[in-house]
N, C-alpha and C. Protein backbone atom coordinates (compact mmCIF):
# COMPACT_ATOMS: atom_id res chain seq x y z
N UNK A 1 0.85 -1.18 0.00
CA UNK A 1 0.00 0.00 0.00
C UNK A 1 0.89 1.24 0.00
N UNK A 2 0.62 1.90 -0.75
CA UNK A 2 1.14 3.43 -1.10
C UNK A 2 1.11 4.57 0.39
N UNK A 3 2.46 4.86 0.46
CA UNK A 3 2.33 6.30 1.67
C UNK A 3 1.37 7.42 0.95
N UNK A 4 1.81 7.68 -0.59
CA UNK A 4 1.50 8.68 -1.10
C UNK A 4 1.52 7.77 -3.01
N UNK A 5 0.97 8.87 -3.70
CA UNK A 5 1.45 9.02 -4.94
C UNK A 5 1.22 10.24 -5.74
N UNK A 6 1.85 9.91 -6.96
CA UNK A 6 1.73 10.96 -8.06
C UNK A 6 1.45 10.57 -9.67
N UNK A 7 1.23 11.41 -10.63
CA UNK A 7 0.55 10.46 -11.83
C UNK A 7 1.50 11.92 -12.45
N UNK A 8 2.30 11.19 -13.93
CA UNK A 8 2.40 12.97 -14.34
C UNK A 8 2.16 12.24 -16.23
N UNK A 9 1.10 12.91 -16.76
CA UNK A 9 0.87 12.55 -18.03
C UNK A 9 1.32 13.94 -19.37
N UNK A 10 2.31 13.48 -19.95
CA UNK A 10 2.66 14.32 -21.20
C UNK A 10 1.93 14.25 -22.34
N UNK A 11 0.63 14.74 -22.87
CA UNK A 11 -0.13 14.31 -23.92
C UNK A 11 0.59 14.28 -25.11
N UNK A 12 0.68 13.63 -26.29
CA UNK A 12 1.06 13.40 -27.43
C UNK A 12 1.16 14.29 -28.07
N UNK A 13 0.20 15.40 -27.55
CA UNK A 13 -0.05 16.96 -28.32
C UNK A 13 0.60 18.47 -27.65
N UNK A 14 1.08 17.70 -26.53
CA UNK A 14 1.35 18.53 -25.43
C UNK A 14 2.94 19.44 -25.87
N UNK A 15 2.37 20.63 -25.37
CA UNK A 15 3.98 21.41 -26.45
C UNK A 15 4.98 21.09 -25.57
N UNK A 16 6.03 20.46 -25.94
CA UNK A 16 7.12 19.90 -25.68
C UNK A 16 6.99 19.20 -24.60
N UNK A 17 6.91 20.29 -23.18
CA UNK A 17 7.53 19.24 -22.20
C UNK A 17 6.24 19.46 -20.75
N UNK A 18 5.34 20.25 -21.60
CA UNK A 18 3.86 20.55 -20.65
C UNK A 18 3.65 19.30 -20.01
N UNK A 19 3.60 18.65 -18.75
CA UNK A 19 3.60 17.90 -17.89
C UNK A 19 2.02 18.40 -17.00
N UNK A 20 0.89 17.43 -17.25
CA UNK A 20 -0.38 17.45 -16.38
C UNK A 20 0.16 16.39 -14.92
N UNK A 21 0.35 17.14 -13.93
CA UNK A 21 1.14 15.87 -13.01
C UNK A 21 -0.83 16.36 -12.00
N UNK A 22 -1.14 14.78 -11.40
CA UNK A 22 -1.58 14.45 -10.33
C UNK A 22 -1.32 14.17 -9.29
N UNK A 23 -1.01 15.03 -7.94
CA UNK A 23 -0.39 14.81 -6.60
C UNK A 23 -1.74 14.50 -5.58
N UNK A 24 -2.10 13.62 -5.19
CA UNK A 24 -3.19 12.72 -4.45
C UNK A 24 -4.37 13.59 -5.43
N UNK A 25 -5.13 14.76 -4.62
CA UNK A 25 -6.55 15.18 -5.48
C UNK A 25 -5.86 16.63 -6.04
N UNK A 26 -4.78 16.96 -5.89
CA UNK A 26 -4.61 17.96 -6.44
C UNK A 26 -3.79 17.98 -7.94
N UNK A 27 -4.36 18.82 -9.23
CA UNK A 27 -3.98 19.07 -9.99
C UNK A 27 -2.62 20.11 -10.31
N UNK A 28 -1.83 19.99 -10.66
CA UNK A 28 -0.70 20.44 -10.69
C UNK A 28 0.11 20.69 -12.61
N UNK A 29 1.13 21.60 -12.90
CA UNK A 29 1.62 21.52 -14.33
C UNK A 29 3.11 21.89 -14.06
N UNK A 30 3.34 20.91 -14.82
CA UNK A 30 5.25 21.29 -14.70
C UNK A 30 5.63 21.13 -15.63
N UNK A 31 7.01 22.07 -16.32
CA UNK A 31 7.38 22.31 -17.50
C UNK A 31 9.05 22.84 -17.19
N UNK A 32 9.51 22.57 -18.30
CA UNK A 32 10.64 23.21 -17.82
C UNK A 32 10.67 24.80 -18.84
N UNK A 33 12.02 25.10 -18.18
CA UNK A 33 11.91 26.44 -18.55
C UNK A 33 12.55 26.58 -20.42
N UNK A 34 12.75 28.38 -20.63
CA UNK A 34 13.17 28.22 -22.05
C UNK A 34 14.48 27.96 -22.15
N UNK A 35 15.43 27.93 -21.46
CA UNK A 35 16.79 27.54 -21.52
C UNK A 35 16.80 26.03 -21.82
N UNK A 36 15.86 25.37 -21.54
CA UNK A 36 16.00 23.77 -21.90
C UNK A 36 14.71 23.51 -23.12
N UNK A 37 14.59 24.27 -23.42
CA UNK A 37 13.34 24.09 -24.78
C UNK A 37 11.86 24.23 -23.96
N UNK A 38 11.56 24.59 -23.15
CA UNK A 38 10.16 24.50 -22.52
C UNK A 38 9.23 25.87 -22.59
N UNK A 39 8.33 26.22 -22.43
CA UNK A 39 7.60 27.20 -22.40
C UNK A 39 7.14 27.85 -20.84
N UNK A 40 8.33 27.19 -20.15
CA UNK A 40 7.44 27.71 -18.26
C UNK A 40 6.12 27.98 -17.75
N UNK A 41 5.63 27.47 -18.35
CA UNK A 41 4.15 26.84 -17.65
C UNK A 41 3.95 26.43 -16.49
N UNK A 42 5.24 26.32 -16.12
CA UNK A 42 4.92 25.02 -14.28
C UNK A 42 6.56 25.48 -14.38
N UNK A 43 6.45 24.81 -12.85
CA UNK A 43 7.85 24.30 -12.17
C UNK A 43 8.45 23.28 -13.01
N UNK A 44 9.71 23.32 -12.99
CA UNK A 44 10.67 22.12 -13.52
C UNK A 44 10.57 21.05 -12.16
N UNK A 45 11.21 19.81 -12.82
CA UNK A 45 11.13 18.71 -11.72
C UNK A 45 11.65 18.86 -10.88
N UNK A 46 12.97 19.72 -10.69
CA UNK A 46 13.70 19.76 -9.82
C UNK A 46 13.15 21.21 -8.39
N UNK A 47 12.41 21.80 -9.34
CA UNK A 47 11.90 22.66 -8.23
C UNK A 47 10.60 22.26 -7.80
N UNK A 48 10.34 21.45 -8.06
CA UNK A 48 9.39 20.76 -7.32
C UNK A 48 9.83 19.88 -6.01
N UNK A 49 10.74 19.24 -6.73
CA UNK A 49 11.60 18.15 -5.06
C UNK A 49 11.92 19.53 -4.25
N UNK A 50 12.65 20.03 -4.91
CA UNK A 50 12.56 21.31 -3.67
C UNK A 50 11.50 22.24 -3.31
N UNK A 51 10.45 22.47 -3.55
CA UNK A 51 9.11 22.55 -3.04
C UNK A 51 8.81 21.76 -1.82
N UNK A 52 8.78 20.30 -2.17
CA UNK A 52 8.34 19.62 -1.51
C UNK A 52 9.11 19.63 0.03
N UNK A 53 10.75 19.72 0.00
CA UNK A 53 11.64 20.00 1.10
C UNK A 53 11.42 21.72 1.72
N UNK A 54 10.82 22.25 1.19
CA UNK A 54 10.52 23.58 1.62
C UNK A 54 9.33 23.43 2.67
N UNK A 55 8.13 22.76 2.34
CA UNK A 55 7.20 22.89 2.29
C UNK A 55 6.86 21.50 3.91
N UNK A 56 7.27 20.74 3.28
CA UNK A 56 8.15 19.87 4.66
C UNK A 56 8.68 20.23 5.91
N UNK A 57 9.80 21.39 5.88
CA UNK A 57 10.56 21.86 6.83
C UNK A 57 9.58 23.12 7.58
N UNK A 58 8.62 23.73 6.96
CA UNK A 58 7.56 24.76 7.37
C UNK A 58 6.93 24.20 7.84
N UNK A 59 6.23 22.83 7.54
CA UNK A 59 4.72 22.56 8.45
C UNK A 59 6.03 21.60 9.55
N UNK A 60 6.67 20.90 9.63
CA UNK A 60 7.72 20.30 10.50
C UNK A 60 7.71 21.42 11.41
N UNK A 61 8.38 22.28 11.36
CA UNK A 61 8.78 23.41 12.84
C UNK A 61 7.78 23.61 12.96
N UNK A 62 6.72 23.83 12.12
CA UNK A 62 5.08 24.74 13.08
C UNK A 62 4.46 23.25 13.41
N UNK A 63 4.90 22.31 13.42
CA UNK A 63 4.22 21.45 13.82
C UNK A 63 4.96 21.13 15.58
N UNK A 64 6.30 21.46 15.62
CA UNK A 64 6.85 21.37 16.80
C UNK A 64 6.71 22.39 17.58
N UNK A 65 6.70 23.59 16.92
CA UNK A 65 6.37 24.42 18.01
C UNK A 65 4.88 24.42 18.51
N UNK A 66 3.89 24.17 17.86
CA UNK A 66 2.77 23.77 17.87
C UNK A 66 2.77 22.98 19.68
N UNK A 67 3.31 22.06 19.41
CA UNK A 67 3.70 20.71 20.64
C UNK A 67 4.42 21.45 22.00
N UNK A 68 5.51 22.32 21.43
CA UNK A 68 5.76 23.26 22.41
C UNK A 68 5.08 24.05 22.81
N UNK A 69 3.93 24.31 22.70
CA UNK A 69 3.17 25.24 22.62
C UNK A 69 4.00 26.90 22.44
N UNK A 70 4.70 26.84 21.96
CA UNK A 70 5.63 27.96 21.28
C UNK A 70 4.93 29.03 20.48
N UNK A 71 4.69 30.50 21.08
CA UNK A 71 3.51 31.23 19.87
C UNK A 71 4.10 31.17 18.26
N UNK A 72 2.69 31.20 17.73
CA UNK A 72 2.94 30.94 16.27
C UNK A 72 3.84 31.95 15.42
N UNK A 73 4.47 31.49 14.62
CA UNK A 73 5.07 32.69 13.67
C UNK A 73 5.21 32.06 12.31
N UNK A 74 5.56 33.61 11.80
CA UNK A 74 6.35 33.18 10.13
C UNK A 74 7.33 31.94 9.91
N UNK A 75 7.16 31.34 9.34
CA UNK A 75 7.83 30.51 9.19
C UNK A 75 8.57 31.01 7.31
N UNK A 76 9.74 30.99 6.83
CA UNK A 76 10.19 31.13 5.69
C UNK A 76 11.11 30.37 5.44
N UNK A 77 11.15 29.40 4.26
CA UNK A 77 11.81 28.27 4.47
C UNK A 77 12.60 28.44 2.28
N UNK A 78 13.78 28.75 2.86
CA UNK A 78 14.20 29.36 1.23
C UNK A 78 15.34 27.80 0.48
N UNK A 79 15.08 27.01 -0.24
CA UNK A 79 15.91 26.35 -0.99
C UNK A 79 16.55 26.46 -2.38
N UNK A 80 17.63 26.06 -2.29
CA UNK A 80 18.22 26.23 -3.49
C UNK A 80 19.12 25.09 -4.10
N UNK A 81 18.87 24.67 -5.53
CA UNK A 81 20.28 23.47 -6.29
C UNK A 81 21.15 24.13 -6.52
N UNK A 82 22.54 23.65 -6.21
CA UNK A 82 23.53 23.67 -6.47
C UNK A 82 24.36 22.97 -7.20
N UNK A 83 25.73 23.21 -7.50
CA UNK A 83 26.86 22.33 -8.11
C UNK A 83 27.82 23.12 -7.98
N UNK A 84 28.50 22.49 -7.09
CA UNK A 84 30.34 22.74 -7.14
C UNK A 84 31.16 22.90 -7.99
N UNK A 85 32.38 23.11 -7.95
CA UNK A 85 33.52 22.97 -8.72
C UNK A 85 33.74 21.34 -9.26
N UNK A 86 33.07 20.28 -8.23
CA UNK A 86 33.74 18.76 -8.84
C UNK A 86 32.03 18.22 -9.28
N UNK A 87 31.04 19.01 -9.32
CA UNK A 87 30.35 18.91 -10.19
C UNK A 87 28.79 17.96 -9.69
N UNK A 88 29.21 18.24 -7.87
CA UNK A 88 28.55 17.52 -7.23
C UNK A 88 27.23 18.18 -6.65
N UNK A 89 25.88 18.13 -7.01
CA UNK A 89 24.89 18.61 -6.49
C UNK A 89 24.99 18.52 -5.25
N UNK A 90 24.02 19.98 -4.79
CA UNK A 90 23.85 20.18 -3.03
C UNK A 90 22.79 21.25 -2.59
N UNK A 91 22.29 21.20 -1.91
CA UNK A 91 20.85 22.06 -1.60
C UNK A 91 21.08 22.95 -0.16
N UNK A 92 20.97 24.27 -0.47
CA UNK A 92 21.20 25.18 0.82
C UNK A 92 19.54 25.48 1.12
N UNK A 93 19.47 25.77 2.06
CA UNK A 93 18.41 25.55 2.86
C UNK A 93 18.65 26.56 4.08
N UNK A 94 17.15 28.27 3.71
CA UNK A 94 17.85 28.88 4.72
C UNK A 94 16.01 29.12 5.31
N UNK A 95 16.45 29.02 6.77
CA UNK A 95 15.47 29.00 7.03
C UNK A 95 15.03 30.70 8.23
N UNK A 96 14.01 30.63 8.30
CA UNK A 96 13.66 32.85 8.89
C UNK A 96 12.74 31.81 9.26
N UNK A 97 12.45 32.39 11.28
CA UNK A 97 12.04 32.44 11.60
C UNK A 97 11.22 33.47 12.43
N UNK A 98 10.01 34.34 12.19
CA UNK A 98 9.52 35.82 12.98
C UNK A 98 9.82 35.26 14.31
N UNK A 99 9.23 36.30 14.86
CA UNK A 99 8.73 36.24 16.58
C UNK A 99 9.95 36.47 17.58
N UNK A 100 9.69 35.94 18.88
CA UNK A 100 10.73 35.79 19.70
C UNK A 100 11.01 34.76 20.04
N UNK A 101 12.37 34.28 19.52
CA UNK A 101 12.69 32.71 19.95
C UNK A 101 14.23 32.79 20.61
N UNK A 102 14.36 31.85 21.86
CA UNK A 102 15.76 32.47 22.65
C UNK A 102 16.51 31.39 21.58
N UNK A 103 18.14 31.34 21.99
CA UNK A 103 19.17 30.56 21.22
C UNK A 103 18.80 28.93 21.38
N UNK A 104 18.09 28.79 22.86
CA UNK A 104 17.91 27.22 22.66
C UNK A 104 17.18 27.02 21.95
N UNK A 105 15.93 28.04 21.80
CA UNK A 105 14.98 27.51 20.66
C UNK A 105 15.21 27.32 19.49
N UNK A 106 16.08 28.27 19.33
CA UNK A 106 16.99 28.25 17.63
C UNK A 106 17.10 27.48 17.11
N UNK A 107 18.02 26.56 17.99
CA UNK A 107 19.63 25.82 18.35
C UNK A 107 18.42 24.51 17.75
N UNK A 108 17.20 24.35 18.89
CA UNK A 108 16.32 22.88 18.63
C UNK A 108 15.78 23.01 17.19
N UNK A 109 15.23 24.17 16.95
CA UNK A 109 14.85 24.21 15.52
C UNK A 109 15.54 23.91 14.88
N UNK A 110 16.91 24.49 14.71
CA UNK A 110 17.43 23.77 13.66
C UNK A 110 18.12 22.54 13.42
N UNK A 111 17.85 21.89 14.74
CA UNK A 111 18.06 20.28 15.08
C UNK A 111 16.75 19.63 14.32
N UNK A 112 15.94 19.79 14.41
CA UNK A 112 14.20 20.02 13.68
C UNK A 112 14.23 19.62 12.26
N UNK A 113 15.23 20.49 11.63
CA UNK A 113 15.14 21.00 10.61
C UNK A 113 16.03 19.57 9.49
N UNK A 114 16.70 19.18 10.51
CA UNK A 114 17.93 17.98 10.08
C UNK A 114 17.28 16.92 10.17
N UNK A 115 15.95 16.67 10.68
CA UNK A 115 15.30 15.67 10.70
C UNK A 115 13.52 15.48 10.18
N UNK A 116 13.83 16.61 9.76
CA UNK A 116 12.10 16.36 8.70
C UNK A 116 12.30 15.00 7.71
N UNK A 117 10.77 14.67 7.75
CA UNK A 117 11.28 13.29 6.98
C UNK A 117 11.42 13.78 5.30
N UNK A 118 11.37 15.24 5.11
CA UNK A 118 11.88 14.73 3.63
C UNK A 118 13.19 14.83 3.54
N UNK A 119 13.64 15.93 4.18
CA UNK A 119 15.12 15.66 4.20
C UNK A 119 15.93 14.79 4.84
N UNK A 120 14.98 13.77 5.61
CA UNK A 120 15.67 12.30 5.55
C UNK A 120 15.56 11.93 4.49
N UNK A 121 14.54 11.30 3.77
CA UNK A 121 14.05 10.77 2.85
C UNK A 121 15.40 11.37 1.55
N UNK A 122 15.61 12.50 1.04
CA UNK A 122 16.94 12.77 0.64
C UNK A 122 18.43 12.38 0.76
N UNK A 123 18.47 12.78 2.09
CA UNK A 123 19.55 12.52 2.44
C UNK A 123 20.03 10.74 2.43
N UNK A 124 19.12 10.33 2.60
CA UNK A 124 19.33 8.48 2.66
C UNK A 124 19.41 7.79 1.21
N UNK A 125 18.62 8.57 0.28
CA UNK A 125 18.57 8.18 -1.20
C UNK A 125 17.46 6.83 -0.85
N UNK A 126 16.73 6.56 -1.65
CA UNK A 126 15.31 5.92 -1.78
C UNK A 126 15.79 4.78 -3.22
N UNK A 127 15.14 3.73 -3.14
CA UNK A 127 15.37 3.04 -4.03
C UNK A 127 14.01 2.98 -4.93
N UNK A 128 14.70 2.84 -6.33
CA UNK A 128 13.23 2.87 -7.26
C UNK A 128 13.10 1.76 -8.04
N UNK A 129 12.12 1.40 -7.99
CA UNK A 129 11.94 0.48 -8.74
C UNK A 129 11.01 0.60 -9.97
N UNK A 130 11.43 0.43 -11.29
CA UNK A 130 10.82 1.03 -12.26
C UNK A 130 10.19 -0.05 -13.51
N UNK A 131 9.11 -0.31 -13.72
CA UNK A 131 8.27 -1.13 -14.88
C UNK A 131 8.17 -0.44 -16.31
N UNK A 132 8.29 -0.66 -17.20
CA UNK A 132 8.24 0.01 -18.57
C UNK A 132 6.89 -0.84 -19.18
N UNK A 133 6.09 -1.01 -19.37
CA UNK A 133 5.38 -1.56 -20.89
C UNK A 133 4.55 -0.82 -21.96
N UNK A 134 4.03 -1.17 -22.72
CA UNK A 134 3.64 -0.43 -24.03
C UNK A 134 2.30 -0.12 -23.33
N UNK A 135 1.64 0.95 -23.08
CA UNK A 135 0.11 1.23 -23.57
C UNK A 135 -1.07 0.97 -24.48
């Protein structure tokens, strides 16, 4: 049984790389941009995984401070892809928090932050298993 899924269908007619993706009931479009032949219609794939780690790490801390009963705040959760000099991808991850929070609170948040499950789920690498057949 499935944690989650996603459906992403490229119609036959679809200009280049227009992507209709299905994320549980929500409708979604991803495309890449014009530097790779696309028309930017949507997010590229890759800013989507980072969506998803953004979006993760925001409801994660408001979900702990929540538990702390910690008053609510802004949460701003900024990601970015990278590549080095040896050509190795890497994702900075800056995170703003409003309100008043002392250094321990900081300090736990961003202990928090090292353990959301998507950026486990990243950091561990996931195995795929992939079926091909004709339609």
């Amino acid at each position: 049984m499935p944690l989650t899924s996603a459906k992403a269908r490229l119609a036959a007619d679809a200009a280049n790389y227009v992507v209709a993706i299905e994320a549980g009931r929500h409708a979604l479009t991803g495309d890449e941009g014009p530097h790779e032949g696309g028309a930017d219609r949507g997010p590229a794939p890759f800013a989507f995984v980072l969506s998803g780690l953004a979006a993760c790490t925001a409801a994660t801390l408001r979900m702990y401070m929540q538990r702390k009963a910690w008053p609510d705040a802004e949460i701003v959760v900024d990601v970015s892809l990278h590549v080095d000099q040896e050509r190795t991808q890497y994702i900075r991850r800056s995170v703003a928090i409003g309100g008043m929070l002392d250094d321990a609170q900081c300090a736990r948040l961003a202990e928090i932050c090292e353990k959301t499950p998507v950026t486990l789920f990243i950091k561990r690498g996931t195995r795929i298993d992939t079926t091909l057949h004709a339609a």
